[in-house]
C-alpha atoms as a PDB file:
ATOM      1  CA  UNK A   1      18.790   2.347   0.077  1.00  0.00           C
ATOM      2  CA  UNK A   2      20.243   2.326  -3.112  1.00  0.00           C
ATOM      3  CA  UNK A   3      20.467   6.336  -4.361  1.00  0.00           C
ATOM      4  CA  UNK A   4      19.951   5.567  -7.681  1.00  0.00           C
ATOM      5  CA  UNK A   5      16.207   3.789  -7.489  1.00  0.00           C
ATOM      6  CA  UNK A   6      14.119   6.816  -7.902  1.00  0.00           C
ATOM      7  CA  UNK A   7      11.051   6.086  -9.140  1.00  0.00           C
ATOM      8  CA  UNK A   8       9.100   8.255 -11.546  1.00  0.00           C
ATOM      9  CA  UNK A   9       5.593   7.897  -9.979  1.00  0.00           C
ATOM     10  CA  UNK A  10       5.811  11.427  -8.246  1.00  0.00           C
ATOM     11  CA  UNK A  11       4.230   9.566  -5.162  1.00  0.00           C
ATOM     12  CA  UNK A  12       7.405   7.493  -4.531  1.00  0.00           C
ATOM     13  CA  UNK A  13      10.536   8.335  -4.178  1.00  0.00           C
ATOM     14  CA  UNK A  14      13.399   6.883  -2.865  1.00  0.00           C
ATOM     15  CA  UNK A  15      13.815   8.952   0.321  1.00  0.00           C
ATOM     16  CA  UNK A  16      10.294   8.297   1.500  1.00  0.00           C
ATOM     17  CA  UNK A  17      11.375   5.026   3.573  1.00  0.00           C
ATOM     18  CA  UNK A  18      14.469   6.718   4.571  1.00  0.00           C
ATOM     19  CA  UNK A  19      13.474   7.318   8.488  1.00  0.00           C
ATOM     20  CA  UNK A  20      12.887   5.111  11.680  1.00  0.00           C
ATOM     21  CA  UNK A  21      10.046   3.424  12.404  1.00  0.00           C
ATOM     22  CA  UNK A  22       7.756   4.654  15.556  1.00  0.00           C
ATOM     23  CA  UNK A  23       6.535   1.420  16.379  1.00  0.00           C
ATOM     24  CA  UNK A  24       5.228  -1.092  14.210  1.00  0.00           C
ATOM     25  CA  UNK A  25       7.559  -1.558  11.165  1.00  0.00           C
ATOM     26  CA  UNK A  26       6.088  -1.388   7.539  1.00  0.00           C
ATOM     27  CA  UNK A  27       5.172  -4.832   6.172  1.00  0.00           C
ATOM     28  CA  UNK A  28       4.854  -6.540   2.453  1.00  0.00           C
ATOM     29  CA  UNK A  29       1.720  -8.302   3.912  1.00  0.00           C
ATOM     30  CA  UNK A  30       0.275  -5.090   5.371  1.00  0.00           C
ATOM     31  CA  UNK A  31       0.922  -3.207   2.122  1.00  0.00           C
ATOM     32  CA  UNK A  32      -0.883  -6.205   0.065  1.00  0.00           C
ATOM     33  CA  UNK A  33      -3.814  -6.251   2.041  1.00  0.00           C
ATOM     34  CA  UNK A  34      -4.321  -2.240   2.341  1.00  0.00           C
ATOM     35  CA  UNK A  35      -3.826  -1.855  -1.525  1.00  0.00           C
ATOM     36  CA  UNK A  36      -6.967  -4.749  -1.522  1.00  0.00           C
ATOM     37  CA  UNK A  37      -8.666  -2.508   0.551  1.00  0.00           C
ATOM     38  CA  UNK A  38      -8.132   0.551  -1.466  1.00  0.00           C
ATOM     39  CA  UNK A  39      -9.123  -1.379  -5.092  1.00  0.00           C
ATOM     40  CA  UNK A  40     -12.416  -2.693  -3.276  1.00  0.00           C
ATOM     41  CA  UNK A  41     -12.923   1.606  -2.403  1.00  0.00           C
ATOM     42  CA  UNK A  42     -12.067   1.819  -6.331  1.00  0.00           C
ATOM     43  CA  UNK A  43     -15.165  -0.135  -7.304  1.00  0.00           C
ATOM     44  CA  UNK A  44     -17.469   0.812  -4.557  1.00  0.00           C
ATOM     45  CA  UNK A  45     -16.873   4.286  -6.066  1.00  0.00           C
ATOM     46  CA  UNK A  46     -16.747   3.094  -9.840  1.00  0.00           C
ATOM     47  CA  UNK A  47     -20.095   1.138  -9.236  1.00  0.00           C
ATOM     48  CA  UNK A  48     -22.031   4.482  -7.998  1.00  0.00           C
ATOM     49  CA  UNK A  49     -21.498   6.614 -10.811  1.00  0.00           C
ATOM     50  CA  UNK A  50     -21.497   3.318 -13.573  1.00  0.00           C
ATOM     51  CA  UNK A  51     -25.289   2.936 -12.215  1.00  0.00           C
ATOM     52  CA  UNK A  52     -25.595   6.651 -12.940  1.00  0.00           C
ATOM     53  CA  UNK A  53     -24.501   7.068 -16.176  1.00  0.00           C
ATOM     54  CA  UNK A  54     -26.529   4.269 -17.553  1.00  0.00           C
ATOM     55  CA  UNK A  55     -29.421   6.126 -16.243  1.00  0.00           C
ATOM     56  CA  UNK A  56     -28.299   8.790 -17.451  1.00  0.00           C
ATOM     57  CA  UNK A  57     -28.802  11.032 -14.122  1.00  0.00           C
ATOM     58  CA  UNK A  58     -28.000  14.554 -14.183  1.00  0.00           C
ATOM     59  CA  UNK A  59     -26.006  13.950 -10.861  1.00  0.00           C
ATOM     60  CA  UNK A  60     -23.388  11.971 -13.307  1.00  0.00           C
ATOM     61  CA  UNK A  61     -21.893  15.280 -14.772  1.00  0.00           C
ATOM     62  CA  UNK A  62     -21.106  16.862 -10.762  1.00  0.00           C
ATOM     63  CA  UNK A  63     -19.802  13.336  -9.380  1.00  0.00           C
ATOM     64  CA  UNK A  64     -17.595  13.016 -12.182  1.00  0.00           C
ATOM     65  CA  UNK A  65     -15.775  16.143 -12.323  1.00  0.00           C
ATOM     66  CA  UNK A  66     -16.102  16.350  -9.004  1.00  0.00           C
ATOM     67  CA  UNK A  67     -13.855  12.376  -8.519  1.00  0.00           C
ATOM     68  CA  UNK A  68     -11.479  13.826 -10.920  1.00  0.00           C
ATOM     69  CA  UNK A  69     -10.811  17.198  -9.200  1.00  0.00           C
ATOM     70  CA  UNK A  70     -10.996  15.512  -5.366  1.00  0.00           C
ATOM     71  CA  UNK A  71      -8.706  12.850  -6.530  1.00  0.00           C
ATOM     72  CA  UNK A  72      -6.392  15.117  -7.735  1.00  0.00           C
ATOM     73  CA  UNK A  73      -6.185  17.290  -4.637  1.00  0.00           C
ATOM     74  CA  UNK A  74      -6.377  14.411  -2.044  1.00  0.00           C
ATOM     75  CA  UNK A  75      -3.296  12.791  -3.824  1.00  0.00           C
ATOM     76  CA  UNK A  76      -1.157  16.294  -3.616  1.00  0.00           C
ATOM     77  CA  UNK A  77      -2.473  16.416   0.252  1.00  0.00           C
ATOM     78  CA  UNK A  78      -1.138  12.887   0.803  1.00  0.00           C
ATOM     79  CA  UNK A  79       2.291  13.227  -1.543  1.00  0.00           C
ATOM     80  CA  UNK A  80       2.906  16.152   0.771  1.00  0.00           C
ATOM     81  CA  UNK A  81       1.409  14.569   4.280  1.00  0.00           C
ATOM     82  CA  UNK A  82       2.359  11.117   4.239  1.00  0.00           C
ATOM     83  CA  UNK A  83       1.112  10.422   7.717  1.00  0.00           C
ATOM     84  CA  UNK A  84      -2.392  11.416   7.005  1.00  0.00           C
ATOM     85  CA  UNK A  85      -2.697   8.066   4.270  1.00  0.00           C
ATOM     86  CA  UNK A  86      -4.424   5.738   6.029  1.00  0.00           C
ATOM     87  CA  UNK A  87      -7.285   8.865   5.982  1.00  0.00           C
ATOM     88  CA  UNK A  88      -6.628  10.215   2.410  1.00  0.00           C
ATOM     89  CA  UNK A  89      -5.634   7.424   0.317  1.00  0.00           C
ATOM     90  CA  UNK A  90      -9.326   5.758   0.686  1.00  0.00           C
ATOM     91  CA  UNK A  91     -10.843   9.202   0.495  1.00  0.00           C
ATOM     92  CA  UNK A  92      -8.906   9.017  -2.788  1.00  0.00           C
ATOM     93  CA  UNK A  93      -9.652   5.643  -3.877  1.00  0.00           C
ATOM     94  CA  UNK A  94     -12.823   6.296  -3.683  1.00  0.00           C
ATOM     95  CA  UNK A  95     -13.097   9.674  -5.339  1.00  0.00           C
ATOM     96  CA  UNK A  96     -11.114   8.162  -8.144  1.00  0.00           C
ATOM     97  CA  UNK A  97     -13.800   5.048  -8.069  1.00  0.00           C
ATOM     98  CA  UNK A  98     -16.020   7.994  -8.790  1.00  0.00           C
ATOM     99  CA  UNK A  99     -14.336   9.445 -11.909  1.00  0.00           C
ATOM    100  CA  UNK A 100     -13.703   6.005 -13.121  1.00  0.00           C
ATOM    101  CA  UNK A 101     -16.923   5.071 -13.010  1.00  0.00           C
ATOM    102  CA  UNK A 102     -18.093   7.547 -15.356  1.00  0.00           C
ATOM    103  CA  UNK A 103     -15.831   7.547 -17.904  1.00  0.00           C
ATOM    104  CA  UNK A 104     -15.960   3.700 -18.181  1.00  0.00           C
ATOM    105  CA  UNK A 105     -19.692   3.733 -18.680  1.00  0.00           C
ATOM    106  CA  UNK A 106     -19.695   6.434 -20.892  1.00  0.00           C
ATOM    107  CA  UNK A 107     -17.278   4.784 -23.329  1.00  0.00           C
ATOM    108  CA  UNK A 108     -18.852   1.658 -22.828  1.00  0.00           C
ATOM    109  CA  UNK A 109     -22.178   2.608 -23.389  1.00  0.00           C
ATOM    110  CA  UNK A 110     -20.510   3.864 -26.958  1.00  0.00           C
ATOM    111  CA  UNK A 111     -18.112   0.838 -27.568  1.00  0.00           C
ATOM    112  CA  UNK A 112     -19.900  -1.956 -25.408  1.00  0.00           C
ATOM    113  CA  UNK A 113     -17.454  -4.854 -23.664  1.00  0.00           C
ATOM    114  CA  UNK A 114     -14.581  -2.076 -23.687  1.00  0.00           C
ATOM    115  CA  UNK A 115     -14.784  -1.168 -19.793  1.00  0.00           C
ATOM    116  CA  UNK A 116     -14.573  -4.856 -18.971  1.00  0.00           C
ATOM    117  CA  UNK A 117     -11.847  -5.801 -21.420  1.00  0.00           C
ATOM    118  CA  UNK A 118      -9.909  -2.472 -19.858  1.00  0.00           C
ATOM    119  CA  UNK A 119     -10.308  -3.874 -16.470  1.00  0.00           C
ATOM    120  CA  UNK A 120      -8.594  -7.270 -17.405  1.00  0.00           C
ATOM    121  CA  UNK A 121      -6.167  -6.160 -19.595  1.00  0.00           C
ATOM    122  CA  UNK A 122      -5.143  -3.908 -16.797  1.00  0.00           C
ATOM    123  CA  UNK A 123      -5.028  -6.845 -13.557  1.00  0.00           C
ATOM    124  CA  UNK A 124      -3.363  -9.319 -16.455  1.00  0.00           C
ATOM    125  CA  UNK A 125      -0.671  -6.823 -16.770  1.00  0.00           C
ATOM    126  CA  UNK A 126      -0.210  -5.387 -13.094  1.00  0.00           C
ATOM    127  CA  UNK A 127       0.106  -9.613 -12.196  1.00  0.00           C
ATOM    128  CA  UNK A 128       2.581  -9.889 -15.503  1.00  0.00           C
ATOM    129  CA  UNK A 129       4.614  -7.432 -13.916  1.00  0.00           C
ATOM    130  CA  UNK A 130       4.523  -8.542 -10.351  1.00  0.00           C
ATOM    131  CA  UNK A 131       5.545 -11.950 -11.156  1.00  0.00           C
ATOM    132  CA  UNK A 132       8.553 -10.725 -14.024  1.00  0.00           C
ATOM    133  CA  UNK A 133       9.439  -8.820 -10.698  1.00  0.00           C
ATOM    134  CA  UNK A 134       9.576 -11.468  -7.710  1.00  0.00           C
ATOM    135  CA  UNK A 135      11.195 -14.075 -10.018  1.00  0.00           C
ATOM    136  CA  UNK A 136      13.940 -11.818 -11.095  1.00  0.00           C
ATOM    137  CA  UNK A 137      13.302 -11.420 -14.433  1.00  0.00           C
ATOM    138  CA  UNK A 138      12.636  -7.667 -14.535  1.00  0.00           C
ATOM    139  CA  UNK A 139      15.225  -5.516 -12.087  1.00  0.00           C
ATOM    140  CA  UNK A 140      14.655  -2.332 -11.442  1.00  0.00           C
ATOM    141  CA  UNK A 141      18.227  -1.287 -11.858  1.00  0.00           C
ATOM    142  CA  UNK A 142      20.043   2.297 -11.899  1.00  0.00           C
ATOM    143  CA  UNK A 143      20.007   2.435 -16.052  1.00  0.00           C
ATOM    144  CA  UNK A 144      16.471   0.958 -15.875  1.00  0.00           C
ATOM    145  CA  UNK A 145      15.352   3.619 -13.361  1.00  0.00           C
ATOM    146  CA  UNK A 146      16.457   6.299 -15.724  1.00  0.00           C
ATOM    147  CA  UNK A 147      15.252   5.354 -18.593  1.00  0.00           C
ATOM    148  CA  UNK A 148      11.710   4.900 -16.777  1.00  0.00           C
ATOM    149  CA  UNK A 149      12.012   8.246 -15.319  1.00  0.00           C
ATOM    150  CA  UNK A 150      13.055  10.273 -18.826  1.00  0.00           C
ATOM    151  CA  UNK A 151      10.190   8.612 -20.452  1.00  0.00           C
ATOM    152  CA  UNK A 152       7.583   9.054 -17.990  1.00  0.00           C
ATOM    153  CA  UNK A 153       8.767  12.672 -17.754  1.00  0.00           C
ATOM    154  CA  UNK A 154       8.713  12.863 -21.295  1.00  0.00           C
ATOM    155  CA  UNK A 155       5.196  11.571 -21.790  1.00  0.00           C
ATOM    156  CA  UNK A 156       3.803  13.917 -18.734  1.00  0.00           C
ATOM    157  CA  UNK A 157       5.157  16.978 -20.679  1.00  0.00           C
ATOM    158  CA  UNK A 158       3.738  15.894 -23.717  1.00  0.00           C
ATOM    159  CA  UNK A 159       0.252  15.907 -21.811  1.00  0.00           C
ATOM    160  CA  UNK A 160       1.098  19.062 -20.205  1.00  0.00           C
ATOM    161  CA  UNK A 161       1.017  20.626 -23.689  1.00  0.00           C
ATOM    162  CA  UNK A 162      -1.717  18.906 -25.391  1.00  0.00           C
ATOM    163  CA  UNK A 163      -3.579  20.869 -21.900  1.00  0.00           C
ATOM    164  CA  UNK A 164      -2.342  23.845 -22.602  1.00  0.00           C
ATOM    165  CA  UNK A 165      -2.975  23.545 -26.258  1.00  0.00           C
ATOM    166  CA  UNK A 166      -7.149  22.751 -25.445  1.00  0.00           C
ATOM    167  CA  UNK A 167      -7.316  25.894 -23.894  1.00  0.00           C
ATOM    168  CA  UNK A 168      -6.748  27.218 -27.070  1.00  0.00           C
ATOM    169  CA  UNK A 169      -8.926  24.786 -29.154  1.00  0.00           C
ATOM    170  CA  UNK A 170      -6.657  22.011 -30.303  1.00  0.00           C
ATOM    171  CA  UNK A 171      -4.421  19.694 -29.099  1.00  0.00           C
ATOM    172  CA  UNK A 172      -1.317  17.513 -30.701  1.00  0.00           C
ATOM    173  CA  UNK A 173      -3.458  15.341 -33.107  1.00  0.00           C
ATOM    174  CA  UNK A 174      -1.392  11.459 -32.599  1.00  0.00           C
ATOM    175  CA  UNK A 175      -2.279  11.657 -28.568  1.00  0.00           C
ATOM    176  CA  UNK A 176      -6.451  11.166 -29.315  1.00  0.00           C
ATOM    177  CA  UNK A 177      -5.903   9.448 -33.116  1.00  0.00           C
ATOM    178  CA  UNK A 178      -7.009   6.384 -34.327  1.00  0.00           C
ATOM    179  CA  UNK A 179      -4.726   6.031 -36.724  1.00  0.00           C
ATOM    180  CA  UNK A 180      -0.969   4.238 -36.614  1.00  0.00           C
ATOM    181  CA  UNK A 181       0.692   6.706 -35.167  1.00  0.00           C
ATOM    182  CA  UNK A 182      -1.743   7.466 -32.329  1.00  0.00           C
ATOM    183  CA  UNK A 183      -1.961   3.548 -31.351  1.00  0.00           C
ATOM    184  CA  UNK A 184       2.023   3.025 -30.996  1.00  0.00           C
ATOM    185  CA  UNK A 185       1.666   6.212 -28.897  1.00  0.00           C
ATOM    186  CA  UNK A 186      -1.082   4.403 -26.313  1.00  0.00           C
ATOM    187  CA  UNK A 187       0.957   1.140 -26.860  1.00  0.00           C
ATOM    188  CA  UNK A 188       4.015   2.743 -25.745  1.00  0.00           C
ATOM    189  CA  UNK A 189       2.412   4.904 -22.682  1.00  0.00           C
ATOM    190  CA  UNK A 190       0.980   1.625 -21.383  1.00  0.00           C
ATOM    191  CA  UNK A 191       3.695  -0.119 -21.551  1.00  0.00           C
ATOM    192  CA  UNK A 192       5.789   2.987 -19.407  1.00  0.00           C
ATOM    193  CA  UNK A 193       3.168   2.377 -17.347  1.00  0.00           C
ATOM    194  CA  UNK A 194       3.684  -1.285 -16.867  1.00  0.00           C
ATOM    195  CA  UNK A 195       6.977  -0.207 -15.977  1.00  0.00           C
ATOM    196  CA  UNK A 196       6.228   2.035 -13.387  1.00  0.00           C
ATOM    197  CA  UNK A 197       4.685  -0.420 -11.493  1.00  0.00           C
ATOM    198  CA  UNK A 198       8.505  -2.434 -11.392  1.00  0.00           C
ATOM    199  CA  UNK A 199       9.540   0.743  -9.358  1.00  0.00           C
ATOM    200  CA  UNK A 200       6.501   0.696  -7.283  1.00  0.00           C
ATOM    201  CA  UNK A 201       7.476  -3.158  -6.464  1.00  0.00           C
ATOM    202  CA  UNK A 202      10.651  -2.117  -5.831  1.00  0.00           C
ATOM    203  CA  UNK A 203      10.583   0.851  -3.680  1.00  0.00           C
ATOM    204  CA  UNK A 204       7.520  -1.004  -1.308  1.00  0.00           C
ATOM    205  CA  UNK A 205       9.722  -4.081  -0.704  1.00  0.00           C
ATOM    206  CA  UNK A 206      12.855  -1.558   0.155  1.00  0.00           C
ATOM    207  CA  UNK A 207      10.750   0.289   2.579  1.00  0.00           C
ATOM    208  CA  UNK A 208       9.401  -2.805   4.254  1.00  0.00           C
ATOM    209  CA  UNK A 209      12.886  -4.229   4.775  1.00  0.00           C
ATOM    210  CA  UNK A 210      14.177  -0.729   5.936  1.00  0.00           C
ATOM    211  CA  UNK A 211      11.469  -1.098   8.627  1.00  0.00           C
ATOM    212  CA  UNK A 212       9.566   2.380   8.072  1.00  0.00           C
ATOM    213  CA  UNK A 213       6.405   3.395   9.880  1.00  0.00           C
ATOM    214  CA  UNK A 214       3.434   1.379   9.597  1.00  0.00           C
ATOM    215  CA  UNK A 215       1.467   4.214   8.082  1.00  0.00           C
ATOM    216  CA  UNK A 216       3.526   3.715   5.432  1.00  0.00           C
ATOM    217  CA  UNK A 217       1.739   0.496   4.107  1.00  0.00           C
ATOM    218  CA  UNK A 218      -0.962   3.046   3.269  1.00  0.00           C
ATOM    219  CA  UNK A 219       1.203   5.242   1.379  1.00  0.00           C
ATOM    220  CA  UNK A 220       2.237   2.031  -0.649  1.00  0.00           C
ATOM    221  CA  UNK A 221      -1.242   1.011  -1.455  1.00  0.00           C
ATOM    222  CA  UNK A 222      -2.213   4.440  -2.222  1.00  0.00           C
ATOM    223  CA  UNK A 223       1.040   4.592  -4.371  1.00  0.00           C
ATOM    224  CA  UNK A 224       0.273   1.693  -6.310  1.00  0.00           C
ATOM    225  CA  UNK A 225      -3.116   2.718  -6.935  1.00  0.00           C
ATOM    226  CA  UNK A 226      -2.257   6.041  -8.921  1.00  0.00           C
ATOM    227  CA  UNK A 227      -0.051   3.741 -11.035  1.00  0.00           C
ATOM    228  CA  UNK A 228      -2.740   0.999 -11.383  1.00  0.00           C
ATOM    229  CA  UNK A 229      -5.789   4.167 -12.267  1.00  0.00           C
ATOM    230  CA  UNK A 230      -2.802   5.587 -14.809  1.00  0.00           C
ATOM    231  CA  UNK A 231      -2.448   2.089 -16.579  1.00  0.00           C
ATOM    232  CA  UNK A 232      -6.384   1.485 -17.027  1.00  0.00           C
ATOM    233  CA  UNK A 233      -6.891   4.840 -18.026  1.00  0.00           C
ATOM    234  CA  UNK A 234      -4.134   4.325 -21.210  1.00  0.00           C
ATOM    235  CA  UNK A 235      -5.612   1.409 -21.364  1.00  0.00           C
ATOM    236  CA  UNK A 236      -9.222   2.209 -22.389  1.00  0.00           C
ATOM    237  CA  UNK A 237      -8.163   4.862 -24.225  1.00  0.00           C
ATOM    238  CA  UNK A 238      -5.676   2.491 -26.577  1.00  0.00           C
ATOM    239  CA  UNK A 239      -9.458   0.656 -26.389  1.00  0.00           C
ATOM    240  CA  UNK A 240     -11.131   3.255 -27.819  1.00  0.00           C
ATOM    241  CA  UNK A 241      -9.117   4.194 -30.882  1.00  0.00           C
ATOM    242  CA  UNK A 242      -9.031   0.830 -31.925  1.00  0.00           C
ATOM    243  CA  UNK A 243     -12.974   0.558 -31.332  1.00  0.00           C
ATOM    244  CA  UNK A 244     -12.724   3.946 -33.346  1.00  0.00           C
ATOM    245  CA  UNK A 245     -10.602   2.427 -36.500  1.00  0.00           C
END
């Protein structure tokens, strides 16, 4: 595998597909029809709380937080245990279906049409991508695969910050603005996140041709998944400052 593709999603890297297989390889097919599985767990989840919110059930509140926080520590358990992903990555997808859920009520029941205009701006870019990818028109090569991985670094410190800033009461003002400045800064997140999903493509179809462990189809899916949530987050929320302006 080529050193130098090193992806910036912190749940591939390039090393990952870098062992034997232990019986049945890792396929493109397989990897396709788990991260199906996975997206149908992403709205089984999203559909729960949706139904919740709109009732506005006190149970809303707990399920969210609780999606966000169980995502977030089922995706560190599978980053680090790899061979547990075809358990945690639909524990995860569904969790996440949780959080989703909520959020995309909530902000739709404030700005209605946005959730559904999030959802299809985000599957109209992820297919963009995929087909710039298998027709060659977008390569993931070395100087592309740095640039992807400064920015993304750049734009996780710069959310690492504005947290540590809302401890304290405020936050750095052009991340949540509607005005110019905050907009190019959604446009240009969601397009890095776009991006990421080049890497993703990349990195599955090297593993699959370097033959590594079936289980590893899961950890694709499940990969492709956090960069899929990431983009439809950014999404709604360049949605909602320019349903704010």
């Amino acid at each position: 595998m080529d050193s130098a593709l090193r992806t910036s999603n912190p749940t591939l890297r390039g090393d990952i597909f870098d062992r034997p297989a232990h019986g049945l390889p890792m396929t493109l097919q397989g990897t396709i029809n788990k991260t199906g599985l996975l997206l149908l767990l992403v709205i089984a989840g999203a559909v729960t709380t949706w139904d919740l919110a709109l009732e506005k059930s006190p149970a809303i509140g707990l399920l969210l937080m609780g999606g966000v926080i169980g995502g977030f520590i089922v995706s560190l358990i599978t980053v680090f245990k790899k061979e547990w992903s075809p358990v945690t990555a639909p524990i995860y997808a569904i969790l996440e279906g949780l959080a989703l859920g909520g959020i995309s009520s909530l902000l739709n029941q404030k700005y209605p049409g946005i959730a559904i205009e999030a959802v299809s701006l985000t599957f109209g870019v992820f297919l963009i991508m995929l087909v710039l990818y298998w027709t060659g028109l977008v390569r993931a090569t070395p100087l592309f695969v740095r640039g992807v991985v400064a920015a993304t670094g750049a734009v996780a410190l710069v959310y690492l910050v504005n947290l540590g800033l809302g401890l304290f009461g405020t936050q750095i003002p052009f991340i949540n603005s509607a005005g110019g400045l905050g907009i190019a800064f959604s446009l240009f997140v969601v397009g890095l996140a776009a991006l990421n999903l080049v890497l993703d493509f990349a990195l599955i179809e090297e593993g699959a041709r370097s033959g590594a462990p079936r289980y590893m189809e899961w950890y694709g899916a499940f990969a492709l998944i956090v960069t899929l949530i990431w983009l439809y987050l950014e999404i709604l929320r360049l949605l909602s400052k320019l349903n704010r302006r």
